[in-house]
PDB file of N, CA and C in Angstrom:
ATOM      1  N   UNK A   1     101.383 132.869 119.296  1.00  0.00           N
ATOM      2  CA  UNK A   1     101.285 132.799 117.853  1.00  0.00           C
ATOM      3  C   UNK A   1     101.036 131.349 117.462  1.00  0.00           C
ATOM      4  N   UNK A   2     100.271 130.945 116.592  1.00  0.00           N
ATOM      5  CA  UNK A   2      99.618 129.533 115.956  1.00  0.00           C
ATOM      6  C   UNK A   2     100.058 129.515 114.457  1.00  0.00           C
ATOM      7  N   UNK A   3     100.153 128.724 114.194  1.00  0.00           N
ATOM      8  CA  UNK A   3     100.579 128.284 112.904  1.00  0.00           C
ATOM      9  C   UNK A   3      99.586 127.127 112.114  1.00  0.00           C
ATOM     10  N   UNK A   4      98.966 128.114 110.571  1.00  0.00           N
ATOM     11  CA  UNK A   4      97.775 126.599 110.212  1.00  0.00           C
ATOM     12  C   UNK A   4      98.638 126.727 108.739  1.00  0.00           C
ATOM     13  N   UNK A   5      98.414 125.347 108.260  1.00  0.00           N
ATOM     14  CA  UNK A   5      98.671 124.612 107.291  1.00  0.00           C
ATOM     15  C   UNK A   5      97.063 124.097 106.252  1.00  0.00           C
ATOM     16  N   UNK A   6      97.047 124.228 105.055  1.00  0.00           N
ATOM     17  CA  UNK A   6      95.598 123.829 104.284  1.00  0.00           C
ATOM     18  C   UNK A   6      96.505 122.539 103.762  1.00  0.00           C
ATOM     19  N   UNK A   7      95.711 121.609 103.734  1.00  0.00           N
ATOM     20  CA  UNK A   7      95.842 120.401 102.868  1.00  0.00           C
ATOM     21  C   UNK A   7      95.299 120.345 101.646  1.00  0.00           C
ATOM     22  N   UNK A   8      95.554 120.089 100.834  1.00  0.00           N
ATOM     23  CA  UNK A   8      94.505 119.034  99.572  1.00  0.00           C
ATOM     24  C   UNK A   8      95.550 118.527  98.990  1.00  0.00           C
ATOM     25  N   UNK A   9      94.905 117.102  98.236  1.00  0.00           N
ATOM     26  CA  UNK A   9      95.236 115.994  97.215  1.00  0.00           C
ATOM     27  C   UNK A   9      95.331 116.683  95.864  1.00  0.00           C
ATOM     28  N   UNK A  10      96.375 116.256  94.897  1.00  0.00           N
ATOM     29  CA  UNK A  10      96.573 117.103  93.772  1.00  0.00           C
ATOM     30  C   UNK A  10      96.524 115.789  92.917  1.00  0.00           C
ATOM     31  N   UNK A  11      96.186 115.865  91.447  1.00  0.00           N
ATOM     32  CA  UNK A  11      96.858 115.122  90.362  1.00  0.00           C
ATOM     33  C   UNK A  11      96.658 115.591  89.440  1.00  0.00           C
ATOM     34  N   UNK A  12      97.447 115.954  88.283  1.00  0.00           N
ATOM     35  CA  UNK A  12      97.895 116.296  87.390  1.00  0.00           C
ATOM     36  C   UNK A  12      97.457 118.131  87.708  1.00  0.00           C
ATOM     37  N   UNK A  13      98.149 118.720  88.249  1.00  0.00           N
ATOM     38  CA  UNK A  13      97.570 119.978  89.270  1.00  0.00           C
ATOM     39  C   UNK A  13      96.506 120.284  89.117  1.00  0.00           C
ATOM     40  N   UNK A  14      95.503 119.764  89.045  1.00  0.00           N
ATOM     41  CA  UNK A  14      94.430 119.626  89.431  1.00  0.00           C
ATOM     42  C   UNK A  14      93.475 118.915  91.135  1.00  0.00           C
ATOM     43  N   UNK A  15      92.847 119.703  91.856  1.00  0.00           N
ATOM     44  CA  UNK A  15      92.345 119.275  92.910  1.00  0.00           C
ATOM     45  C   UNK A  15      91.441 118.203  92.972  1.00  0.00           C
ATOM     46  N   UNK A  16      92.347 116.938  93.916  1.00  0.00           N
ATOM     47  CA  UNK A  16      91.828 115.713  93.819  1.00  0.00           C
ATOM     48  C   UNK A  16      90.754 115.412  95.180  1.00  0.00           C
ATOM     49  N   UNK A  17      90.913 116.441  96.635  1.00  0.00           N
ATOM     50  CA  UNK A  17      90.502 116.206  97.499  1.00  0.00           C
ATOM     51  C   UNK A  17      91.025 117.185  98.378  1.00  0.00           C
ATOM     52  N   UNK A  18      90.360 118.347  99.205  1.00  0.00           N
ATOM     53  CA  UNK A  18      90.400 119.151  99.825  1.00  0.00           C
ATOM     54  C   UNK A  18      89.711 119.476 100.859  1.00  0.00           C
ATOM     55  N   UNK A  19      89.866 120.482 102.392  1.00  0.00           N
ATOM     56  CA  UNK A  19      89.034 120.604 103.054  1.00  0.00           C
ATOM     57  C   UNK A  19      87.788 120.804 103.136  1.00  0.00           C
ATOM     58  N   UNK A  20      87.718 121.503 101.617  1.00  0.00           N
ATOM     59  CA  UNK A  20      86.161 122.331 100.996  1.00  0.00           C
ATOM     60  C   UNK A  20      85.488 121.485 100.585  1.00  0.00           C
ATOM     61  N   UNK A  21      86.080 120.037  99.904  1.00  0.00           N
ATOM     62  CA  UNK A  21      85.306 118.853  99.920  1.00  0.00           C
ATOM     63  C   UNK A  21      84.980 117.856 100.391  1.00  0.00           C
ATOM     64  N   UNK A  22      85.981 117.746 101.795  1.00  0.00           N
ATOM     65  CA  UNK A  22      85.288 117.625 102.519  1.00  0.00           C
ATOM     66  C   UNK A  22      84.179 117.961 103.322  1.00  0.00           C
ATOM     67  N   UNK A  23      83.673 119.126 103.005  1.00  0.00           N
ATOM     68  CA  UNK A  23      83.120 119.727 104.226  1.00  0.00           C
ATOM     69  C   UNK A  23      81.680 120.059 103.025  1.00  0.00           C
ATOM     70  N   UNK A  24      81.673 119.374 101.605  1.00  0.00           N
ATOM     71  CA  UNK A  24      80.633 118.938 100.421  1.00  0.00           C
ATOM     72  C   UNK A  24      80.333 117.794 101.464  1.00  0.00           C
ATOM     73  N   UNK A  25      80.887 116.966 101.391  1.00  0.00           N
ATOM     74  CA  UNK A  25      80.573 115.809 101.456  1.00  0.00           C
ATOM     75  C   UNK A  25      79.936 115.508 103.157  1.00  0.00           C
ATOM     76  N   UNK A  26      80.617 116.324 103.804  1.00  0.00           N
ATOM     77  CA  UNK A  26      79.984 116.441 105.450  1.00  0.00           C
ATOM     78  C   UNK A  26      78.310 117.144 105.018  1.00  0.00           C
ATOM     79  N   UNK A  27      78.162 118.223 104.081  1.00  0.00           N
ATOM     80  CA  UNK A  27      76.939 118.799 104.169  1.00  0.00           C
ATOM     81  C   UNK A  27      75.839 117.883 103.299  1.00  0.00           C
ATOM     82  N   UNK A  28      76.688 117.261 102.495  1.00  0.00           N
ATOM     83  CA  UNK A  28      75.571 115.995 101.806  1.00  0.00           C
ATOM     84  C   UNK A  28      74.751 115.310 102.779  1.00  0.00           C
ATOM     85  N   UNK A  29      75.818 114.353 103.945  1.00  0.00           N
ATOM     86  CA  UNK A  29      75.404 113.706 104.548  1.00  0.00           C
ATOM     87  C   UNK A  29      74.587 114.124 105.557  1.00  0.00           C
ATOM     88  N   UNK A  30      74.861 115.138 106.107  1.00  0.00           N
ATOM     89  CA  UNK A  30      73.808 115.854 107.175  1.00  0.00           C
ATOM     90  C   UNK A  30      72.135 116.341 106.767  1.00  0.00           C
ATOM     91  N   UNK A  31      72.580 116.849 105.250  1.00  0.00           N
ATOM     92  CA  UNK A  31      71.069 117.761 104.631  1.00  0.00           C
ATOM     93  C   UNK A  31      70.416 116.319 103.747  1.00  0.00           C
ATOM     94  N   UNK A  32      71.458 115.273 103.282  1.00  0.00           N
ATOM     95  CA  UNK A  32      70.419 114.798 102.508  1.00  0.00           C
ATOM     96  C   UNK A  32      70.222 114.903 100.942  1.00  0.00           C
ATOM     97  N   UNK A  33      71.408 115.734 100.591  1.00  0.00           N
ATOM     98  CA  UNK A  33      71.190 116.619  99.591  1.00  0.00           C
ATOM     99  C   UNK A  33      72.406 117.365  98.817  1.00  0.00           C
ATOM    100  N   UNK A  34      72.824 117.721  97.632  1.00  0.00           N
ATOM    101  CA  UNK A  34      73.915 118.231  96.941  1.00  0.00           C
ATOM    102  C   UNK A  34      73.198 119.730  96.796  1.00  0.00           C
ATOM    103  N   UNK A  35      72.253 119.798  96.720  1.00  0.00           N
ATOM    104  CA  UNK A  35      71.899 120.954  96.360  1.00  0.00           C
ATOM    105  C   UNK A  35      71.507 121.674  97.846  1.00  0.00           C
ATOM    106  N   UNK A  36      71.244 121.329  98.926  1.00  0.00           N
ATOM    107  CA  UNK A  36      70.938 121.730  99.851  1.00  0.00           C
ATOM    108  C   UNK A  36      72.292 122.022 100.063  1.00  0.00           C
ATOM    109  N   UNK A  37      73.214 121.623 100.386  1.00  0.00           N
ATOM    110  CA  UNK A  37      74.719 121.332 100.815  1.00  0.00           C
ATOM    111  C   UNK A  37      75.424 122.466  99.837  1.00  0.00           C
ATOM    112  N   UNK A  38      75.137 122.463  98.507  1.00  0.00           N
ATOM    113  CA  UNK A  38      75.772 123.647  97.959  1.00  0.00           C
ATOM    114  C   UNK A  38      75.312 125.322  98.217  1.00  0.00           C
ATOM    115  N   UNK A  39      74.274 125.056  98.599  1.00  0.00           N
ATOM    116  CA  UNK A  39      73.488 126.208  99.031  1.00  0.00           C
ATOM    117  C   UNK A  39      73.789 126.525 100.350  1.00  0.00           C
ATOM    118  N   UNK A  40      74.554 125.551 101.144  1.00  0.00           N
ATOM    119  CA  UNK A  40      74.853 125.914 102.827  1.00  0.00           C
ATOM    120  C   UNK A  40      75.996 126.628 102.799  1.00  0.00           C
ATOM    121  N   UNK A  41      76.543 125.944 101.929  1.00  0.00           N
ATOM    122  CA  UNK A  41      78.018 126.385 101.471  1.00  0.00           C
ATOM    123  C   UNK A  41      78.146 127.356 100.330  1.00  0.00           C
ATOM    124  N   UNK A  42      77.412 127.903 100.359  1.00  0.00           N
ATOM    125  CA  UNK A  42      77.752 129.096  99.414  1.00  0.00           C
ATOM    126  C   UNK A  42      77.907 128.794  98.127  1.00  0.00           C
ATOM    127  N   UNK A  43      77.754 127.827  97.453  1.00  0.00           N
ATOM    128  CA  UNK A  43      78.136 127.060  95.966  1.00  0.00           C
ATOM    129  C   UNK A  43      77.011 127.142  94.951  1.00  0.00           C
ATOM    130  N   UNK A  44      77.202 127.308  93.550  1.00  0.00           N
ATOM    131  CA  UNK A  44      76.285 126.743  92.945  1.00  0.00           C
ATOM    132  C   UNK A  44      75.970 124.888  93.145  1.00  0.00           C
ATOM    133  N   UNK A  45      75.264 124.654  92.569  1.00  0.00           N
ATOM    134  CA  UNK A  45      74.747 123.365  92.329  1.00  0.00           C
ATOM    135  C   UNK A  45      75.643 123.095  91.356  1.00  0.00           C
ATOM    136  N   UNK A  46      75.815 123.125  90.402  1.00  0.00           N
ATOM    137  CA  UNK A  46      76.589 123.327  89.072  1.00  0.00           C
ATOM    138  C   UNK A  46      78.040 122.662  90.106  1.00  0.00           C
ATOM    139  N   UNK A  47      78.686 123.563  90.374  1.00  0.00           N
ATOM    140  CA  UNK A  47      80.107 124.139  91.187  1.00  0.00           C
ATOM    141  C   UNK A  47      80.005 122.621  91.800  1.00  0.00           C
ATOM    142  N   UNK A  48      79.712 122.107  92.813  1.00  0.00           N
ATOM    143  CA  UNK A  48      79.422 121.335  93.896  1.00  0.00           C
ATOM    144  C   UNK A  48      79.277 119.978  93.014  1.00  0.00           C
ATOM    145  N   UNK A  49      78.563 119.893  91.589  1.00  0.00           N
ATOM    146  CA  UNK A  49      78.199 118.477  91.347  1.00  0.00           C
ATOM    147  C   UNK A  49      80.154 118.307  90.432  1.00  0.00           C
ATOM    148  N   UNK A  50      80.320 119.372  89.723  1.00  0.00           N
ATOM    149  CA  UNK A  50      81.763 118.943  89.094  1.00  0.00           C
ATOM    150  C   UNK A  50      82.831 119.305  89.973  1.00  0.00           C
ATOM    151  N   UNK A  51      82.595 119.157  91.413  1.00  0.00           N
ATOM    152  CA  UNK A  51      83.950 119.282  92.397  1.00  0.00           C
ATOM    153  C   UNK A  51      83.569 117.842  92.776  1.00  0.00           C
ATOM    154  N   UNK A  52      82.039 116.938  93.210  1.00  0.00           N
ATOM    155  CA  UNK A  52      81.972 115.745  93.366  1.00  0.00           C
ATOM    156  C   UNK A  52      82.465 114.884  91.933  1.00  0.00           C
ATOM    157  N   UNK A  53      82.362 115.119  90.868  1.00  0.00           N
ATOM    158  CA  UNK A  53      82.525 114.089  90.018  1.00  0.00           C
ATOM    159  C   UNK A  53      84.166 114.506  89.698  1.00  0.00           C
ATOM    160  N   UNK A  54      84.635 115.231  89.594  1.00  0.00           N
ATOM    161  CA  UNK A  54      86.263 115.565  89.649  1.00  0.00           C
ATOM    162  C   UNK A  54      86.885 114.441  89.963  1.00  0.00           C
ATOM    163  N   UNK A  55      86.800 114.714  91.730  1.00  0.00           N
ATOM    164  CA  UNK A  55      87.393 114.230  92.874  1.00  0.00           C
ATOM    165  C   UNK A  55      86.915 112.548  92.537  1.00  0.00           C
ATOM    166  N   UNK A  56      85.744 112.309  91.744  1.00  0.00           N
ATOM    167  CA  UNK A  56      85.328 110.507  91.612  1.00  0.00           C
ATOM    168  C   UNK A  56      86.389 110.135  90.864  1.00  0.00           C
ATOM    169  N   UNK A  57      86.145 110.430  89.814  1.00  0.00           N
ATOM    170  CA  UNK A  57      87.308 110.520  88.544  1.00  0.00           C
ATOM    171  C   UNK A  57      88.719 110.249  89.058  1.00  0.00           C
ATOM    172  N   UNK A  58      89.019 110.953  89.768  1.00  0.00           N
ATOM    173  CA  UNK A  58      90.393 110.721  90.624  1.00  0.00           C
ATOM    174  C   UNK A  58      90.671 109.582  91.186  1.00  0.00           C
ATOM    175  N   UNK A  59      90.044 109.695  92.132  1.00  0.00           N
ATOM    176  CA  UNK A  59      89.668 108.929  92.998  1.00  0.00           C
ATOM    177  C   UNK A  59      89.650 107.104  92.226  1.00  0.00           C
ATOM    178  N   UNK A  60      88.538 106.974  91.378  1.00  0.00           N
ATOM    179  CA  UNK A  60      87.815 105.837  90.891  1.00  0.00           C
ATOM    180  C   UNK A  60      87.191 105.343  91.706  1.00  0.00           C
ATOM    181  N   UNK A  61      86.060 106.099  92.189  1.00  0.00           N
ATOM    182  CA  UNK A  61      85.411 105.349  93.556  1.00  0.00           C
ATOM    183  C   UNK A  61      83.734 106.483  93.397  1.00  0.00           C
ATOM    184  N   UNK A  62      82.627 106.301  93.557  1.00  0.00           N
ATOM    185  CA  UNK A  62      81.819 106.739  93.735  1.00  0.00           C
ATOM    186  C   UNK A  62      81.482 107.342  95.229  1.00  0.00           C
ATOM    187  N   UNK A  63      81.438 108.899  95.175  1.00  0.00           N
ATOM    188  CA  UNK A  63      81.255 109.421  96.557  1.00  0.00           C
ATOM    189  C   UNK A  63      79.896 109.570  96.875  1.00  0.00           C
ATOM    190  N   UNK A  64      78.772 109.639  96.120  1.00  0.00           N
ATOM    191  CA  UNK A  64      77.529 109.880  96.244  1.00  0.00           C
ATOM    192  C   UNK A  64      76.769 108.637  95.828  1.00  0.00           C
ATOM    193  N   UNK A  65      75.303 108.330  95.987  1.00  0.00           N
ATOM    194  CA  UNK A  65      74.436 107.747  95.488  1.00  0.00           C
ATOM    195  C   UNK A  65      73.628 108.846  95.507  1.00  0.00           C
ATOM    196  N   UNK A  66      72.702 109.187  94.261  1.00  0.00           N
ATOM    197  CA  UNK A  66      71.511 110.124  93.786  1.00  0.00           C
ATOM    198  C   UNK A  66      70.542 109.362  93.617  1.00  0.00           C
ATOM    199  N   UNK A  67      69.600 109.879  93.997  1.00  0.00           N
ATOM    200  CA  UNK A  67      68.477 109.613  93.549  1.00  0.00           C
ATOM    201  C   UNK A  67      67.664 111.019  92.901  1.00  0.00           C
ATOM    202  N   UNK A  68      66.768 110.591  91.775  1.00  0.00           N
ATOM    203  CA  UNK A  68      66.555 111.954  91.241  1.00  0.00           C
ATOM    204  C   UNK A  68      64.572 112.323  91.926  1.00  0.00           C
ATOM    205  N   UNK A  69      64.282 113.017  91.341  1.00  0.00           N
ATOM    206  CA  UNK A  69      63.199 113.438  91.786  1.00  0.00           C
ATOM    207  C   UNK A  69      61.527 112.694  91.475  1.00  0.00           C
ATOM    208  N   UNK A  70      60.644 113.366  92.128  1.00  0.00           N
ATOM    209  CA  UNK A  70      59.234 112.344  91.259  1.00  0.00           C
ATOM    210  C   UNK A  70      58.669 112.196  92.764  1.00  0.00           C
ATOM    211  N   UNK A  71      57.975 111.458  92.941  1.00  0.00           N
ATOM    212  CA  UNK A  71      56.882 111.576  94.127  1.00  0.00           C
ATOM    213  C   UNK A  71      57.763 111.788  95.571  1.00  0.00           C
ATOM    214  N   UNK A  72      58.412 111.589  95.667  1.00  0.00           N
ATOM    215  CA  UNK A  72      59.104 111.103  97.183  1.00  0.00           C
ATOM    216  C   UNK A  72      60.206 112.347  97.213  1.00  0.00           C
ATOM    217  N   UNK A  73      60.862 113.081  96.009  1.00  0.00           N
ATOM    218  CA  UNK A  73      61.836 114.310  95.627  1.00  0.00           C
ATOM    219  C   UNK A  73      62.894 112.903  95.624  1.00  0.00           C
ATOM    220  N   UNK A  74      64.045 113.771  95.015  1.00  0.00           N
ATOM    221  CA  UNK A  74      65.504 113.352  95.387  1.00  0.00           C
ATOM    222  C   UNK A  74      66.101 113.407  96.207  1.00  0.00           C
ATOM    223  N   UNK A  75      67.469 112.865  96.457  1.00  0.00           N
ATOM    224  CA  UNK A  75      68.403 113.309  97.463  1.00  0.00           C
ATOM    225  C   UNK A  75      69.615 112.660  97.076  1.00  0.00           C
ATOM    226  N   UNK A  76      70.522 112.928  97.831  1.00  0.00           N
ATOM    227  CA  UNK A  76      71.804 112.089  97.977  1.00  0.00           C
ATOM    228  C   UNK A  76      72.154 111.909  99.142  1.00  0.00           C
ATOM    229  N   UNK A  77      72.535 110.524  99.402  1.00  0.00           N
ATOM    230  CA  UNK A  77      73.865 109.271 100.375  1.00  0.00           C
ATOM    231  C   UNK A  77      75.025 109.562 100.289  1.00  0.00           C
ATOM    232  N   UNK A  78      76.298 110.038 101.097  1.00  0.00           N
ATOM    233  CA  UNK A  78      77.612 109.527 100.410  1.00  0.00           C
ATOM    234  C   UNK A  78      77.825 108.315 100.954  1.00  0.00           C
ATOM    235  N   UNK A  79      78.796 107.502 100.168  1.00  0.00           N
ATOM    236  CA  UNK A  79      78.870 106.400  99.871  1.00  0.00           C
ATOM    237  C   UNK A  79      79.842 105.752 101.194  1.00  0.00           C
ATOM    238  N   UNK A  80      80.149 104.295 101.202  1.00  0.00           N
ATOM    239  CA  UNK A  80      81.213 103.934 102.570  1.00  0.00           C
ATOM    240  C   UNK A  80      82.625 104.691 102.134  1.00  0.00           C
ATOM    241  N   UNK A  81      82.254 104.859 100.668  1.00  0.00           N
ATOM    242  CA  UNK A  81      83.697 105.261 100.461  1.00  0.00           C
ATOM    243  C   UNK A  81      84.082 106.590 100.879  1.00  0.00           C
ATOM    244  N   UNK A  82      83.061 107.260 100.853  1.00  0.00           N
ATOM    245  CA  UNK A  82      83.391 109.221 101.024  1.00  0.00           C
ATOM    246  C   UNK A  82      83.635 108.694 102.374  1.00  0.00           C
ATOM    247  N   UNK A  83      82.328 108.214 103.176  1.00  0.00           N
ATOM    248  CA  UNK A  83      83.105 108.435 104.953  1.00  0.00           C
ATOM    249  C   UNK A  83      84.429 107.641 105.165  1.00  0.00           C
ATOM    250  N   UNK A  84      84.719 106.927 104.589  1.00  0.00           N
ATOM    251  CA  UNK A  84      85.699 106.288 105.227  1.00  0.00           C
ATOM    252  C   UNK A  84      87.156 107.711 104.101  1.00  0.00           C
ATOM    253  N   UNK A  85      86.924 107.825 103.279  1.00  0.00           N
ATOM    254  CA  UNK A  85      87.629 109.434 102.794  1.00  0.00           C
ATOM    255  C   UNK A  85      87.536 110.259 103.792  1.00  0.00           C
ATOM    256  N   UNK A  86      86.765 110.847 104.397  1.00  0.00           N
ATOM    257  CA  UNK A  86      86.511 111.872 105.229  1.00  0.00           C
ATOM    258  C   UNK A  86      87.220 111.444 106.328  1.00  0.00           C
ATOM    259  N   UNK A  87      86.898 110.227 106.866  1.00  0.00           N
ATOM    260  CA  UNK A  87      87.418 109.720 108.343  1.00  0.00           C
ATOM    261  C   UNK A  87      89.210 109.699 108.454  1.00  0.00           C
ATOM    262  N   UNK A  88      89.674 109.506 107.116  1.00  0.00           N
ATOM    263  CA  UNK A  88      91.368 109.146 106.625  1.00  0.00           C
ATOM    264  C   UNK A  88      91.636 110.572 106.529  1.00  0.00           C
ATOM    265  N   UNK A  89      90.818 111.559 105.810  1.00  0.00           N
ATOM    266  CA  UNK A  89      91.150 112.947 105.866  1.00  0.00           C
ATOM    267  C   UNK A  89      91.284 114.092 106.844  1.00  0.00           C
ATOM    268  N   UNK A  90      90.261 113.767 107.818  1.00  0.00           N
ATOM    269  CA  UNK A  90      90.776 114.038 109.114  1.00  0.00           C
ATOM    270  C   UNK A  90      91.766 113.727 109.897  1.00  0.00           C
ATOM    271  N   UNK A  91      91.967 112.363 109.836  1.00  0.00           N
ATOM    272  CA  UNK A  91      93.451 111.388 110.963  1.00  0.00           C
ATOM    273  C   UNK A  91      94.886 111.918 110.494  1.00  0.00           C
ATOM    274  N   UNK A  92      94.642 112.289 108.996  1.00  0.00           N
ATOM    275  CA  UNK A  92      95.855 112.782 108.493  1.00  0.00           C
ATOM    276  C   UNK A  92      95.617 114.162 108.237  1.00  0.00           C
ATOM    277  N   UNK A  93      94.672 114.808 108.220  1.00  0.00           N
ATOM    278  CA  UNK A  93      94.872 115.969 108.697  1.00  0.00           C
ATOM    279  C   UNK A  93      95.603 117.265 109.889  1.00  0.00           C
ATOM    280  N   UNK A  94      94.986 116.292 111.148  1.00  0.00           N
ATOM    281  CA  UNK A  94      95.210 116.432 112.536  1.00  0.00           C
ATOM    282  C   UNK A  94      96.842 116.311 112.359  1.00  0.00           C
ATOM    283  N   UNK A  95      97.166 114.580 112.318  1.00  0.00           N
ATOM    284  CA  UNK A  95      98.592 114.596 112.434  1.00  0.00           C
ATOM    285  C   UNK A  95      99.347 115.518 112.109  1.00  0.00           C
ATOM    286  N   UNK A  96      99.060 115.671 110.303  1.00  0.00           N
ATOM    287  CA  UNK A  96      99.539 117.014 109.784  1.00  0.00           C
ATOM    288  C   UNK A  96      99.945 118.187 110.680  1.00  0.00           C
ATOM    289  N   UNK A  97      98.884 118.971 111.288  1.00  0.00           N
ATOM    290  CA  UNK A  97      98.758 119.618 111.642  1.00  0.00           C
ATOM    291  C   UNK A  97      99.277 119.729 112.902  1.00  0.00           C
ATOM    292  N   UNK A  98      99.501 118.517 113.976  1.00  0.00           N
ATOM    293  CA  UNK A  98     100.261 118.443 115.312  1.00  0.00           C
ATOM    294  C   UNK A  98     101.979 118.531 114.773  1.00  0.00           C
ATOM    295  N   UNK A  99     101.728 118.283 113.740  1.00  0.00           N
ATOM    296  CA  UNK A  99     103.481 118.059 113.431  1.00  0.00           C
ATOM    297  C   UNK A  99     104.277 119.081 113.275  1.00  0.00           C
ATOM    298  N   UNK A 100     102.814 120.460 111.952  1.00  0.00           N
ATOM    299  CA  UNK A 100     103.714 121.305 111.875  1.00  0.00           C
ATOM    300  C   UNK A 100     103.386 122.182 112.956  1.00  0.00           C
ATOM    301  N   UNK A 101     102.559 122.459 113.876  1.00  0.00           N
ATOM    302  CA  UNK A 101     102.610 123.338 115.261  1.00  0.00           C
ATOM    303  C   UNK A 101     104.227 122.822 116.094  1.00  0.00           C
ATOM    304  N   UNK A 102     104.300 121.689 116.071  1.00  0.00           N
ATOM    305  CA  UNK A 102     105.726 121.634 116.662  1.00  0.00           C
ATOM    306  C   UNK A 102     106.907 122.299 116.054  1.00  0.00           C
ATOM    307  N   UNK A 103     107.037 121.470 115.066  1.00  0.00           N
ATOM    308  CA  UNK A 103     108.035 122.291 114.166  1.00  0.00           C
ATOM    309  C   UNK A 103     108.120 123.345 114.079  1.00  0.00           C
ATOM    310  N   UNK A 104     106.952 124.291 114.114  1.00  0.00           N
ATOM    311  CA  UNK A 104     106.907 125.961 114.183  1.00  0.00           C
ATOM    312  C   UNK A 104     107.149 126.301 115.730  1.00  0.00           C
ATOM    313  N   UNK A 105     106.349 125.419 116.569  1.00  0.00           N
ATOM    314  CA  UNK A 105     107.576 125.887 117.956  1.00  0.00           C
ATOM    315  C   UNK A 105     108.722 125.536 117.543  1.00  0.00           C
ATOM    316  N   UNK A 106     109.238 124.610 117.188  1.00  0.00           N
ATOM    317  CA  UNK A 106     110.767 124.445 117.105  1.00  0.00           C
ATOM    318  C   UNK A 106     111.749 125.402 116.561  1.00  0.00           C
ATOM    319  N   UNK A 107     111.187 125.533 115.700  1.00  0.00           N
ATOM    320  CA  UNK A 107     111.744 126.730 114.682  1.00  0.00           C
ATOM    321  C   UNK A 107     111.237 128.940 115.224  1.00  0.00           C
ATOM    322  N   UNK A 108     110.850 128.748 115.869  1.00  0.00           N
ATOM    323  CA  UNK A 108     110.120 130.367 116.188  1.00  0.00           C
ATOM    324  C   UNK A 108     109.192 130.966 117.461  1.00  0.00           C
ATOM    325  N   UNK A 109     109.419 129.932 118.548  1.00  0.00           N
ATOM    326  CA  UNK A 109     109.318 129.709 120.084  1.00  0.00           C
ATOM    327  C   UNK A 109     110.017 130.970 120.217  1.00  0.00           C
ATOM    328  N   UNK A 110     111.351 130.716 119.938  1.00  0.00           N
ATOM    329  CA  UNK A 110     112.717 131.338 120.932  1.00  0.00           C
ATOM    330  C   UNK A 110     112.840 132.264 119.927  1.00  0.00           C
ATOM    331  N   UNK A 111     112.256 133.865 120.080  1.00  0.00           N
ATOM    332  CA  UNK A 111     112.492 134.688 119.560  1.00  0.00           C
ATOM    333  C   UNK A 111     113.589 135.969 119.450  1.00  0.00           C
ATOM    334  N   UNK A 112     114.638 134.933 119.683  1.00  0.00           N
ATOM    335  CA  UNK A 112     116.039 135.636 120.407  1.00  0.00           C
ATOM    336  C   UNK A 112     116.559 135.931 119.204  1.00  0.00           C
ATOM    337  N   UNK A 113     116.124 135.169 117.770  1.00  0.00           N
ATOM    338  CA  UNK A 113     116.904 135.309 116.755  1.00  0.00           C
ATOM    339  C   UNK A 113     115.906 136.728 116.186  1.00  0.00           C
ATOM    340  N   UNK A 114     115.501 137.415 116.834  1.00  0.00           N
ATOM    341  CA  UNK A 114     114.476 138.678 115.898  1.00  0.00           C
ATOM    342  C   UNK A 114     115.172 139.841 116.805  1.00  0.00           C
ATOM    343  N   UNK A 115     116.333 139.858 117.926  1.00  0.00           N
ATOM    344  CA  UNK A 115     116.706 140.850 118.471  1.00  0.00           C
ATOM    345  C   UNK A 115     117.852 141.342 117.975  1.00  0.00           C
ATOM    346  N   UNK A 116     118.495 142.538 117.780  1.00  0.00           N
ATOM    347  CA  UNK A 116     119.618 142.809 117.134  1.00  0.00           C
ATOM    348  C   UNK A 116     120.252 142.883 118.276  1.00  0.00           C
ATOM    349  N   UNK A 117     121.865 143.041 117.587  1.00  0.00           N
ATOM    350  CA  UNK A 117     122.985 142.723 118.598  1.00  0.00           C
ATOM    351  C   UNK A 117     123.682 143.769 118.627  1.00  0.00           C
TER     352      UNK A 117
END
């Protein structure tokens, strides 16, 4: 038996930073693109640009550079700041996640406490 845990960043209960945006911001950087990236991911365009500007807002840090369209098309960069977000969101993810797999062995390994007496 395995035990998973979801993360995200909250403020004012509102979502400040989550796996799902991470994984915006992983498809930006790979496609090139917000709209390509929302479309990989199942998202509107719409959905995807106010989960990036949310999380800026929060944040105070710019996750994207855009460029808009015209001879060459558009695209989007994320910024040093998203990867180095992404890179901190993983390290503390993982940990997260090694900590509570222990603890859940610790706690529900020894299934002696589920036998009646």
């Amino acid at each position: 038996m395995n035990v998973k845990c979801k993360i995200w960043f909250e403020q004012d209960n509102g979502v400040a930073f989550s796996e799902g945006r991470k994984m915006l911001l992983e498809a930006v950087d790979q496609l090139g693109s917000l709209n390509a990236a929302a479309k990989k991911l199942g998202m509107s365009y719409r959905a995807a640009w106010g989960k990036i500007k949310a999380t800026e807002n929060v944040l105070g840090v710019r996750l994207l550079e855009v460029t808009t369209g015209g001879k060459g098309g558009g695209g989007s960069v994320i910024t040093a700041e998203a990867k180095e977000l992404i890179s901190r969101y993983r390290k503390y993810n993982d940990k997260v996640s090694a900590l509570v797999e222990k603890e859940f062995k610790r706690f529900f390994e020894n299934r002696k406490w589920l036998l009646r007496k």
